[in-house]
Protein backbone atom coordinates (compact mmCIF):
# COMPACT_ATOMS: atom_id res chain seq x y z
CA UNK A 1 -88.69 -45.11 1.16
CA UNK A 2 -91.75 -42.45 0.70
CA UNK A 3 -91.86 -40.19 -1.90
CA UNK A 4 -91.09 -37.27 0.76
CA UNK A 5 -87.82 -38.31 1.72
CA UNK A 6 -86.81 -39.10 -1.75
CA UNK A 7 -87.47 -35.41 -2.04
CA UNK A 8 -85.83 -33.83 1.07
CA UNK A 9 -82.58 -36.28 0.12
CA UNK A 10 -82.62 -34.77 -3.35
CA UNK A 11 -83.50 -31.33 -2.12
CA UNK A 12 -79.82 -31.88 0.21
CA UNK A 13 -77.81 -32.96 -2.63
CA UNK A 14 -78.89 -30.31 -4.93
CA UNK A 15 -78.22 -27.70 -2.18
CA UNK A 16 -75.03 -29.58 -1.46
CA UNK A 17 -73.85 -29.49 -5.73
CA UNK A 18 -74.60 -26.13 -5.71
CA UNK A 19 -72.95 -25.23 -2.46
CA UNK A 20 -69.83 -26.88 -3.89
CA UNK A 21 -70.33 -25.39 -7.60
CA UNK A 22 -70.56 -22.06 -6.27
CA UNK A 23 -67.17 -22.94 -3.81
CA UNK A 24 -65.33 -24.33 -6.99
CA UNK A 25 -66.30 -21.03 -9.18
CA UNK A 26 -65.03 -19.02 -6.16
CA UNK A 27 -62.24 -20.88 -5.90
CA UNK A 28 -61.27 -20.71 -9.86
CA UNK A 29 -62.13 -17.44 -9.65
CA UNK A 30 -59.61 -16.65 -6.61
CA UNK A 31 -56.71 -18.65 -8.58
CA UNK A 32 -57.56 -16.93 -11.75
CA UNK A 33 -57.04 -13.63 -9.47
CA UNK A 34 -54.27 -15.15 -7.75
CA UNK A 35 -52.69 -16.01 -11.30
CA UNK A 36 -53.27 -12.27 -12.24
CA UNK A 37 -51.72 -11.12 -9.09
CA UNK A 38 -48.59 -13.51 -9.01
CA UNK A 39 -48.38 -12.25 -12.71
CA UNK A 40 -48.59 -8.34 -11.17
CA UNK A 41 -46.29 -8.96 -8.08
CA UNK A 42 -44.04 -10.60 -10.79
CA UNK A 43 -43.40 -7.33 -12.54
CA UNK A 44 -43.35 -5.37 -9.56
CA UNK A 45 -40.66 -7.55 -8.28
CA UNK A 46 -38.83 -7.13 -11.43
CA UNK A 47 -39.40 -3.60 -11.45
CA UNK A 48 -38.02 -3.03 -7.95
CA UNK A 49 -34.87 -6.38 -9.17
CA UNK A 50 -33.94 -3.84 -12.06
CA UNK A 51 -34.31 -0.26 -9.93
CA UNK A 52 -31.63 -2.06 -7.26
CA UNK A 53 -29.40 -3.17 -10.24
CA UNK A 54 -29.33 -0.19 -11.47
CA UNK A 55 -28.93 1.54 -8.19
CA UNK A 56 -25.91 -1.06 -7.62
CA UNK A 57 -24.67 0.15 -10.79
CA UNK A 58 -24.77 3.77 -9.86
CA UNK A 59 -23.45 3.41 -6.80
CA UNK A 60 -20.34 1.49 -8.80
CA UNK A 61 -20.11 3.99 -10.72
CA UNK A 62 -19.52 6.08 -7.67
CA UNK A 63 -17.25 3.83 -5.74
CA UNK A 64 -15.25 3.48 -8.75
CA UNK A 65 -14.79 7.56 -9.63
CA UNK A 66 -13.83 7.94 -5.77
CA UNK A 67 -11.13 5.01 -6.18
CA UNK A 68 -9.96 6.90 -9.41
CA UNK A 69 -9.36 9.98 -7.37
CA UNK A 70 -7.85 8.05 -4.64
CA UNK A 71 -5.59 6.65 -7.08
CA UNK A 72 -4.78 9.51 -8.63
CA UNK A 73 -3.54 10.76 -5.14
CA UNK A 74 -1.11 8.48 -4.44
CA UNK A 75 2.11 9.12 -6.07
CA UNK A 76 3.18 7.77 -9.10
CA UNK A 77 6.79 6.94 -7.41
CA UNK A 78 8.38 8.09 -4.48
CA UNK A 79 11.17 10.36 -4.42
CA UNK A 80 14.25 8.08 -3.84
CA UNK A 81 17.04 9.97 -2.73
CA UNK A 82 20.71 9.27 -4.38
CA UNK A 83 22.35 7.11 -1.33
CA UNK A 84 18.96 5.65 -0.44
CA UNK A 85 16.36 2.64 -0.88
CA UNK A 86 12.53 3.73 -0.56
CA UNK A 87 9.94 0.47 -1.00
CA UNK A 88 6.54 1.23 0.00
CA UNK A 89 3.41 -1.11 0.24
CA UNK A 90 -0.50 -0.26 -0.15
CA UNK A 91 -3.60 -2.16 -0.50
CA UNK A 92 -6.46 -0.72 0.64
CA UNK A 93 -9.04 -2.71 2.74
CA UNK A 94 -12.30 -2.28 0.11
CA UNK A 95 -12.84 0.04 -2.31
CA UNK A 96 -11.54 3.38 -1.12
CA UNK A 97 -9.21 3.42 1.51
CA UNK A 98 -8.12 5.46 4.58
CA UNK A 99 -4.71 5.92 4.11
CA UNK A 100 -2.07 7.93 2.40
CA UNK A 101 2.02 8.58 2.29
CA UNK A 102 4.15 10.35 -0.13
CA UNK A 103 7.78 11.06 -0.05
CA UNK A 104 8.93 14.64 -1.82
CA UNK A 105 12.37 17.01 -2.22
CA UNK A 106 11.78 20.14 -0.68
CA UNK A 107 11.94 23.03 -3.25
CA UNK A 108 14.19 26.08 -1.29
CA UNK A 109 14.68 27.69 -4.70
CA UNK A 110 17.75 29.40 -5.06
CA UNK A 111 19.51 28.05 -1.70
CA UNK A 112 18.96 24.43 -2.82
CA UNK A 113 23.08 24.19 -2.71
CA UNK A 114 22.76 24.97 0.87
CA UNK A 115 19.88 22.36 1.68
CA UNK A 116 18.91 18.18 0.71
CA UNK A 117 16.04 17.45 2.32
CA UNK A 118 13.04 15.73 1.55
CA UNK A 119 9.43 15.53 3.39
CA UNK A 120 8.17 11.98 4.21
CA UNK A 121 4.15 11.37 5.59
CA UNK A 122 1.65 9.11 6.28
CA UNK A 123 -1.33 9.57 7.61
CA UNK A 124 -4.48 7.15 8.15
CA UNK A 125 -8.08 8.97 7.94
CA UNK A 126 -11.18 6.82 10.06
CA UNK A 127 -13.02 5.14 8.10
CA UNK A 128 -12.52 3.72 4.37
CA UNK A 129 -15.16 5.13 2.01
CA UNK A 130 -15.66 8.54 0.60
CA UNK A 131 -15.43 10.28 3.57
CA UNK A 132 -11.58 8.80 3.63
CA UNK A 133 -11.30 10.35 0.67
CA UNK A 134 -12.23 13.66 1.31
CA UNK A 135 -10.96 13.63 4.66
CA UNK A 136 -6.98 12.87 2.87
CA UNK A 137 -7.53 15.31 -0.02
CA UNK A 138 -7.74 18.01 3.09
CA UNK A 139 -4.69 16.83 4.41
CA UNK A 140 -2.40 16.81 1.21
CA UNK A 141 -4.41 20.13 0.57
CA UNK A 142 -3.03 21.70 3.55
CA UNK A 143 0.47 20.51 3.39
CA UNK A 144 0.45 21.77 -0.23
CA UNK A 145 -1.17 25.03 1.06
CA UNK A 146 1.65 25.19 4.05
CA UNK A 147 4.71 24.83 1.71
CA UNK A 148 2.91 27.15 -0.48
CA UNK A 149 2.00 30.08 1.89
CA UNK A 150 4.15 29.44 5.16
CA UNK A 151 7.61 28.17 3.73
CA UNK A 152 9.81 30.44 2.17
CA UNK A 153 12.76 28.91 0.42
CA UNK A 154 15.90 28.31 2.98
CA UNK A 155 13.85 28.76 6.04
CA UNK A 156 14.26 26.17 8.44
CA UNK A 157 11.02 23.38 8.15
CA UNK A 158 9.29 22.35 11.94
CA UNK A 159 7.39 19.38 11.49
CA UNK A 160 5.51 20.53 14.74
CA UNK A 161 4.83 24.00 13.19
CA UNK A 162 3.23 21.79 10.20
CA UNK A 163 1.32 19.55 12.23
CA UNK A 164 -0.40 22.63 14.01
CA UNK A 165 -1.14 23.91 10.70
CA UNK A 166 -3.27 20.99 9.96
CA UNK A 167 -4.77 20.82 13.13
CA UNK A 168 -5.60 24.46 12.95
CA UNK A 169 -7.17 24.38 9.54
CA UNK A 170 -8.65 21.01 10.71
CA UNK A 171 -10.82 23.09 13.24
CA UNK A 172 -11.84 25.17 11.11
CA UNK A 173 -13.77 23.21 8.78
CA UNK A 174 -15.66 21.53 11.99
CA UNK A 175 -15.40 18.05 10.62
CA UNK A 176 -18.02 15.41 12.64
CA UNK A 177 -16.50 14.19 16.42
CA UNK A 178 -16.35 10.71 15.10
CA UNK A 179 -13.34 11.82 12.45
CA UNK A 180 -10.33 11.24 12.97
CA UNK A 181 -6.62 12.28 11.33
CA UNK A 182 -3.84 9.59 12.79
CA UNK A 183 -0.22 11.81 10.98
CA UNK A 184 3.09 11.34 10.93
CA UNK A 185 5.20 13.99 9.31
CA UNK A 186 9.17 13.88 9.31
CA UNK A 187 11.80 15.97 7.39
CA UNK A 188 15.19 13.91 6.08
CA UNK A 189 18.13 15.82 5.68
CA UNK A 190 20.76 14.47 4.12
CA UNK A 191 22.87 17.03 4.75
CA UNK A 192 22.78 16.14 8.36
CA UNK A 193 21.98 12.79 7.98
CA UNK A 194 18.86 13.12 10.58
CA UNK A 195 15.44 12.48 10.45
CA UNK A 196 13.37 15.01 12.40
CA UNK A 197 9.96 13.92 12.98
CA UNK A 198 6.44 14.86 14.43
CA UNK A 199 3.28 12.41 15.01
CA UNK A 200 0.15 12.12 16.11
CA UNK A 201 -2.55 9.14 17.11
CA UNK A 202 -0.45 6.43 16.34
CA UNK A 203 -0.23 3.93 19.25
CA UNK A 204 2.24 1.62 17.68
CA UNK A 205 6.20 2.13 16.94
CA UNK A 206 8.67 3.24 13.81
CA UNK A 207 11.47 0.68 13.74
CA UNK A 208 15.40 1.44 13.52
CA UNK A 209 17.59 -1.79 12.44
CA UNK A 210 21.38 -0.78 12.68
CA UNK A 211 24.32 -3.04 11.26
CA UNK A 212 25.24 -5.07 14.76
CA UNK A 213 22.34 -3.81 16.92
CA UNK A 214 19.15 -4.86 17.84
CA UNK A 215 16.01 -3.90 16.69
CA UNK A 216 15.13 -0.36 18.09
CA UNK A 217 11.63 1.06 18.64
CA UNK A 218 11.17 4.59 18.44
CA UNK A 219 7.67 5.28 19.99
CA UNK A 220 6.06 8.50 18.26
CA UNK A 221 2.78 8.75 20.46
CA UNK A 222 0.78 11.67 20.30
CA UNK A 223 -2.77 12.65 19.86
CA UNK A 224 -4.68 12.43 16.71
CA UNK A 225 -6.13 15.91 14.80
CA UNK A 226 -10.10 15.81 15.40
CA UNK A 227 -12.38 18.51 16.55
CA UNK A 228 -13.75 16.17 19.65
CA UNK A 229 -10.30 17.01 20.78
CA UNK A 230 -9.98 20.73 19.63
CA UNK A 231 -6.36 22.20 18.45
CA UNK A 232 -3.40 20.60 20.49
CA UNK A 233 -1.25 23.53 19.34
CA UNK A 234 1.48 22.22 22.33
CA UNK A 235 1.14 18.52 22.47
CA UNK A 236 2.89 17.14 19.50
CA UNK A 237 6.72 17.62 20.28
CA UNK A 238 9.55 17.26 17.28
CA UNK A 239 12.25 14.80 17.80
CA UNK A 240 15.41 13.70 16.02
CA UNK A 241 16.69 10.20 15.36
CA UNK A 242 20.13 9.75 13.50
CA UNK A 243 19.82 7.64 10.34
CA UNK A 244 23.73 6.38 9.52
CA UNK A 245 24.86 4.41 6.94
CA UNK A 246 23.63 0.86 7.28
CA UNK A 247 20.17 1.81 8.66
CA UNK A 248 16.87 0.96 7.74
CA UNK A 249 13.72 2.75 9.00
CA UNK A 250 10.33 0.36 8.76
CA UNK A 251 7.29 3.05 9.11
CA UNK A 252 3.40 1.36 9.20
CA UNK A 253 0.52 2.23 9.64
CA UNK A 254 -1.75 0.20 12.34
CA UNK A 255 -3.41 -2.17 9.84
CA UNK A 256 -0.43 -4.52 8.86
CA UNK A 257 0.29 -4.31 12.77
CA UNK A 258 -3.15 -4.75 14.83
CA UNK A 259 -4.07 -8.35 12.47
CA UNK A 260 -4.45 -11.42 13.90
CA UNK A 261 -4.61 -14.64 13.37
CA UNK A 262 -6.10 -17.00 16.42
CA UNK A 263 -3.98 -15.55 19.57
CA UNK A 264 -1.43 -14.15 17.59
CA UNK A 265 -1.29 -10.82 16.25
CA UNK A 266 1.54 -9.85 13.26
CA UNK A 267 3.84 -7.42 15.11
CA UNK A 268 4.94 -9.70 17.23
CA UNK A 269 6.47 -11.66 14.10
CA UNK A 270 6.96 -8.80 12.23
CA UNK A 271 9.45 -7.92 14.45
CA UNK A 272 11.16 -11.55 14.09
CA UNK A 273 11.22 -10.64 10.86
CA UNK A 274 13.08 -7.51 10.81
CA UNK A 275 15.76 -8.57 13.09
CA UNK A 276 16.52 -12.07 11.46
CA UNK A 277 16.49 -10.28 7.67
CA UNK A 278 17.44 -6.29 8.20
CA UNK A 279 20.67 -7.16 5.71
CA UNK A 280 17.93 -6.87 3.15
CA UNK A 281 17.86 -3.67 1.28
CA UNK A 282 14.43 -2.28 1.21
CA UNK A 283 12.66 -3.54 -2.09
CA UNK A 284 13.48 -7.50 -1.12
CA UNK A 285 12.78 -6.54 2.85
CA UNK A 286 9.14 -5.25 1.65
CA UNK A 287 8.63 -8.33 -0.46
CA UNK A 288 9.94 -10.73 2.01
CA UNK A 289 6.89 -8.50 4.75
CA UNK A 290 4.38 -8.43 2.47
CA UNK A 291 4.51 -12.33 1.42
CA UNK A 292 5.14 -13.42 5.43
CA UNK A 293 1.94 -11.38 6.15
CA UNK A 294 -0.24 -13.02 3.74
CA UNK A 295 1.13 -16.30 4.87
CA UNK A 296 0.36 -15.11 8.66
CA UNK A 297 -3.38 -14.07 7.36
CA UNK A 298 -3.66 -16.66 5.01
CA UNK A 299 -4.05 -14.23 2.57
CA UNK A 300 -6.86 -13.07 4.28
CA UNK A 301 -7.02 -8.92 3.36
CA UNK A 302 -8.65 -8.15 7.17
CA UNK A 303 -10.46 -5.17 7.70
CA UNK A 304 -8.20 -2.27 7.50
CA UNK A 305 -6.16 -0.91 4.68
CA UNK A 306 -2.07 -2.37 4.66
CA UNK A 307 0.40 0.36 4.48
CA UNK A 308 4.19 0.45 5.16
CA UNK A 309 7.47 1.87 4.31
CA UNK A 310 11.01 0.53 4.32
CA UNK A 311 13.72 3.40 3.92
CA UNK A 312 17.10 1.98 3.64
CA UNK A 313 20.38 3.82 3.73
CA UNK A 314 23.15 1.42 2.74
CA UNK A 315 26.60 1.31 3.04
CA UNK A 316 29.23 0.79 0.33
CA UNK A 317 30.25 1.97 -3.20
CA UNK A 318 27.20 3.97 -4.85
CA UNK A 319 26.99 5.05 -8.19
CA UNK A 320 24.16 7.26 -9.55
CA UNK A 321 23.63 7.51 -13.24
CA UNK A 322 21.00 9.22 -16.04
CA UNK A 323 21.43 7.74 -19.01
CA UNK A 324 19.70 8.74 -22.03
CA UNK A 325 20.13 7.88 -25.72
CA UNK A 326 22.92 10.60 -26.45
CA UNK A 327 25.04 9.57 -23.28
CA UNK A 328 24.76 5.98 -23.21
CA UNK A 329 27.85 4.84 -25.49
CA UNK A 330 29.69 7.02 -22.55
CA UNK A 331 28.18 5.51 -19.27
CA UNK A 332 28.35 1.89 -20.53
CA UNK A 333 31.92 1.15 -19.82
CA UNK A 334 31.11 3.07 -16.74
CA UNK A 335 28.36 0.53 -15.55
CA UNK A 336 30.75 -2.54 -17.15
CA UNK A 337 33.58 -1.41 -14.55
CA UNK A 338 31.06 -1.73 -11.58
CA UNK A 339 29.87 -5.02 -12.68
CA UNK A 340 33.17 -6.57 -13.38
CA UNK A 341 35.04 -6.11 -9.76
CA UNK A 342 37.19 -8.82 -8.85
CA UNK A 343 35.17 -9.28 -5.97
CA UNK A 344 31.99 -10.36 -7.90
CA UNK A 345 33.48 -12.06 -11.37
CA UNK A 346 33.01 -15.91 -9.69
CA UNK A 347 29.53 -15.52 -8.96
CA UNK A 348 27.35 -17.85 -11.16
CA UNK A 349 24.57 -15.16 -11.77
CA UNK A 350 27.00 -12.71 -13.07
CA UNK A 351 26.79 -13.32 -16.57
CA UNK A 352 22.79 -13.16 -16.50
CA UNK A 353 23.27 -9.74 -14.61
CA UNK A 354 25.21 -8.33 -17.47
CA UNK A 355 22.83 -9.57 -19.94
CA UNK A 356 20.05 -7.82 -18.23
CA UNK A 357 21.71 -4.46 -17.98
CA UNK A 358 23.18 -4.74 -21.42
CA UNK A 359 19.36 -5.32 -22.72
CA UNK A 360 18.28 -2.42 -21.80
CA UNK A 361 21.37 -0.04 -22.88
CA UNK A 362 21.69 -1.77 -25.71
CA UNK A 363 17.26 -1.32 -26.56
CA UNK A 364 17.23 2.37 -24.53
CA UNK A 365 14.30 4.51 -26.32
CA UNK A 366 13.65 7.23 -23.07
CA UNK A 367 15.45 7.92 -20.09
CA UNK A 368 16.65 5.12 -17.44
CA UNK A 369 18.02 6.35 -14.32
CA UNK A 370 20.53 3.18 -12.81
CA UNK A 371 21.80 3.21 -9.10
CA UNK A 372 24.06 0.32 -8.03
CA UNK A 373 25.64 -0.42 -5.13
CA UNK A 374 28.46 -3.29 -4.31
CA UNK A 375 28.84 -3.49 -0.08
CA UNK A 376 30.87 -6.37 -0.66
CA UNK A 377 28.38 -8.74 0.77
CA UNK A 378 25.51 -7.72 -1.77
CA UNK A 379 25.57 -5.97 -5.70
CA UNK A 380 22.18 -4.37 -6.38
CA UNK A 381 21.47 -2.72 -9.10
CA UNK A 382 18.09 -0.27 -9.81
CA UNK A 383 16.66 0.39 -13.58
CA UNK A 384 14.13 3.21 -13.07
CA UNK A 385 11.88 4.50 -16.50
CA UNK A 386 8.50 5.71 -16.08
CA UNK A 387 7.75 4.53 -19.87
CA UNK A 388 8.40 1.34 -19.97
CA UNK A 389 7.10 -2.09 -17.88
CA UNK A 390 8.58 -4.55 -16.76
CA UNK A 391 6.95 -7.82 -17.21
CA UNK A 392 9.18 -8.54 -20.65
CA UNK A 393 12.05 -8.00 -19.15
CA UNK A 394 11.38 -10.50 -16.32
CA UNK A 395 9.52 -12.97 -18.58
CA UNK A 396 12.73 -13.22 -21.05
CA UNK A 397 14.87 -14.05 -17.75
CA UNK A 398 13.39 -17.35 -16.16
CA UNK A 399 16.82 -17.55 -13.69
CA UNK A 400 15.39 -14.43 -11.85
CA UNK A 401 13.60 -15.27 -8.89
CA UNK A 402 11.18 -13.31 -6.72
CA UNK A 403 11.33 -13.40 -2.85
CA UNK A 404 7.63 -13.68 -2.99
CA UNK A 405 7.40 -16.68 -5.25
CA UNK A 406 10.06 -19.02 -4.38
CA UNK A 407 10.31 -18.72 -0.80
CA UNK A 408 6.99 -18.40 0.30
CA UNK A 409 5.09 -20.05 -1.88
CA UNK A 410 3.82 -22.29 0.96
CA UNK A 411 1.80 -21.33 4.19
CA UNK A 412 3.27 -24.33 5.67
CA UNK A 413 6.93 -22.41 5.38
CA UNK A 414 8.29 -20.80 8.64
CA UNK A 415 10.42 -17.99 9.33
CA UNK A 416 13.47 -20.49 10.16
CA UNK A 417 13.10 -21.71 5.98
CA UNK A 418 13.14 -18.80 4.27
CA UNK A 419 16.44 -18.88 2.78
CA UNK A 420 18.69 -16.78 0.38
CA UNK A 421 20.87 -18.64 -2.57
CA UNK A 422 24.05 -16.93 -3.77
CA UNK A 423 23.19 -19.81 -6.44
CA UNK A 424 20.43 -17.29 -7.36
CA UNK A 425 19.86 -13.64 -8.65
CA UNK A 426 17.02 -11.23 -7.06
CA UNK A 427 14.59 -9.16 -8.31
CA UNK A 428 11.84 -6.91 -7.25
CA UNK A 429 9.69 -4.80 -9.34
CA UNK A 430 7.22 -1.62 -9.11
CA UNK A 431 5.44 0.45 -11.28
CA UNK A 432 8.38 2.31 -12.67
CA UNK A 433 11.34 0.80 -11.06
CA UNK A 434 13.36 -2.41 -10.74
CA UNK A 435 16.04 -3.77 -8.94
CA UNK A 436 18.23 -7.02 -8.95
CA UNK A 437 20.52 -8.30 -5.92
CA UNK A 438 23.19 -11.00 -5.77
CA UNK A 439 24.41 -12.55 -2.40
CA UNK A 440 28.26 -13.15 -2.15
CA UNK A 441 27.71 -15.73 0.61
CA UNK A 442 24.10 -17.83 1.94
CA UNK A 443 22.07 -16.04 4.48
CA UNK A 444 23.73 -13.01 5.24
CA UNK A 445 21.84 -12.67 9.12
């Protein structure tokens, strides 16, 4: 091989080693920048990871002071008249929720001889965040404002008259098209033993259950308060049901009723449910609906807030007592007579009963109001003291036995096994209340 193409060869590979020198400093340099950048885009990503932390944090912060005044809102206890039962149920969909009730006695001031009534409402606001909020303060602001500025003391109360009040000052604050106000306002007077009521925007039923009578629906209809509507001063009407002795009123709003699960939606079974077990009184019927719902759902929250009310008037012997560290020596034998009635003294949960009720006369450091009632066919008894809790109480008595634990512990259980023991003693508990319930026979439906 001449000496010329020895050169031209050499001249190519020495073009080629510096063609790929130059490509491998290019391409260290480019990784070296790379490096650098992944290093940069590294703590900008952090940067931006610890900005949306902290922006989760505030917004937390936010969700968690709206909750708080939520909370706050609802009442501590409902007003529970003397011959009645009140239970009510709430959890709210996600953090804030939509709805709202409240029971209260109607203050007429110096003609309070003359009157017993008490205003009941719900209400369920669109949506379930702060605007939910906002949207209920309004409404319990207004019925405050009404009793405040409209309602003198002995004057007759129109639940229409107040729902026109809200809707008026609803209009007036030109809330968005898109909100709505679904309200149901009714006044129970237990002087005439009626409830008068007035509603608006709620497409599904209150329930009636009667001793020997069917399950009634009492449709309440009407149009919901929102500006896209305008002010329906003549649309909502005011009715009248009679609530008797032995009748329980079940009051919800749509979210317990509207879920589903497959084909099925829960009214349907709900209403099963309230026929087959309306002996119930009110605490042990709310258990019994909140456990079969969770069962239905497998516990599955859904997507709206769950609200409902049982109101139960009973019949049979009543007794109403305050007792309070001066008085209690007194009422003791009183309580003692009422749990020692012939009719009761075989029943095997008698004795624990006793014990229980003696416990906490025996131990009283505040007030505990006590309302029993023997109907022959059940003895419940109510402890009610906004100091105390009640989890010792239940943990030092393993024979009591909660509706919601024993007998529907199981998804696989149907409505045909849930079954009541007179072998067994009852209880249900709230914040500040508590009641117990023996059966004299089984299954009293």
């Amino acid at each position: 091989m001449n000496q010329s193409l020895l050169l031209l060869i050499l001249f190519l590979l020495a073009a080629l080693i510096l063609y790929l020198a130059a490509k491998l400093y290019f391409l260290k340099k480019e990784f070296k920048w790379l490096e650098l950048e992944q290093e940069n885009n590294s703590q900008l990503l952090n940067k931006k990871e610890l900005k949306i932390k902290e922006l989760e944090r505030n917004i937390k912060v936010k969700l968690e002071k709206a909750r708080n005044i939520h909370q706050r809102m609802l009442p501590d206890r409902l007003a529970e008249p003397a011959d009645y039962f009140i239970s009510d149920y709430y959890q709210p969909a996600e953090y804030i929720g939509g709805d709202y009730y409240n029971i209260f006695k109607i203050d007429h001031g110096a003609m309070d001889p003359f009157f017993d009534q008490y205003l009941l409402y719900f209400f369920d606001v669109s949506g379930h965040g702060i605007d939910s909020t906002l949207l209920s303060i309004f409404v319990n602001d207004s019925i405050e404002n009404y009793f405040k500025l409209r309602h003198s003391p002995g004057e007759k109360i129109s639940t229409r008259e107040l729902m026109n009040y809200i809707d008026q000052r609803y209009q007036k604050e030109d809330f968005p098209d898109d909100y709505l106000v679904c309200l149901f306002i009714a006044v129970l007077d237990r002087k005439k033993n009626t409830l008068s009521y007035s509603s608006g925007g709620f497409q599904y039923p209150i329930y009636k259950l009667a001793n020997q009578e069917s399950l009634e629906e009492i449709n309440i209809g009407g149009l919901p308060i929102s500006t896209a509507l305008g002010a329906l001063k003549d649309s909502r009407q005011e009715k009248t049901v009679d609530f008797k002795k032995n009748t329980t009123l079940f009051l919800s709003t749509d979210g317990l009723l509207e879920q589903s699960s497959g084909s099925e939606i829960y009214f349907q079974q709900l209403q099963q449910i309230l026929k087959k077990y309306k002996f119930l009184p009110a605490p042990f019927l709310k258990d019994l609906i909140r456990s079969d719902f969770y069962n239905f759902t497998g516990d599955n929250q859904g997507s709206d807030d769950i609200t409902f009310l049982v109101i139960d008037r009973p019949q049979g012997e009543l007794i109403n007592l305050h007792l309070s560290r001066e008085n209690v020596e007194g009422k003791k034998l009183e309580i003692m007579e009422f749990i020692n009635q012939n009719s009761w003294s075989r029943h095997s949960q008698l004795g624990t009963l006793k014990e229980i009720i003696l416990s906490q006369l025996e131990n009283l450091n505040s007030e505990l109001k006590i309302k029993a009632l023997n109907n022959q066919q059940l003895l419940i008894f109510s402890l009610e003291n906004s100091e105390v809790g009640w989890d010792s109480l239940v943990n030092n008595f393993p024979e009591l036995t909660s509706i919601t634990e024993k007998d529907l512990n199981s998804a696989d259980n149907q409505l045909e096994d849930i079954l009541f023991s007179r072998e067994e003693i009852y209880f249900s508990s709230s914040k500040d209340r508590i009641y117990f319930m023996l059966l004299k026979k089984e299954n009293l439906n």
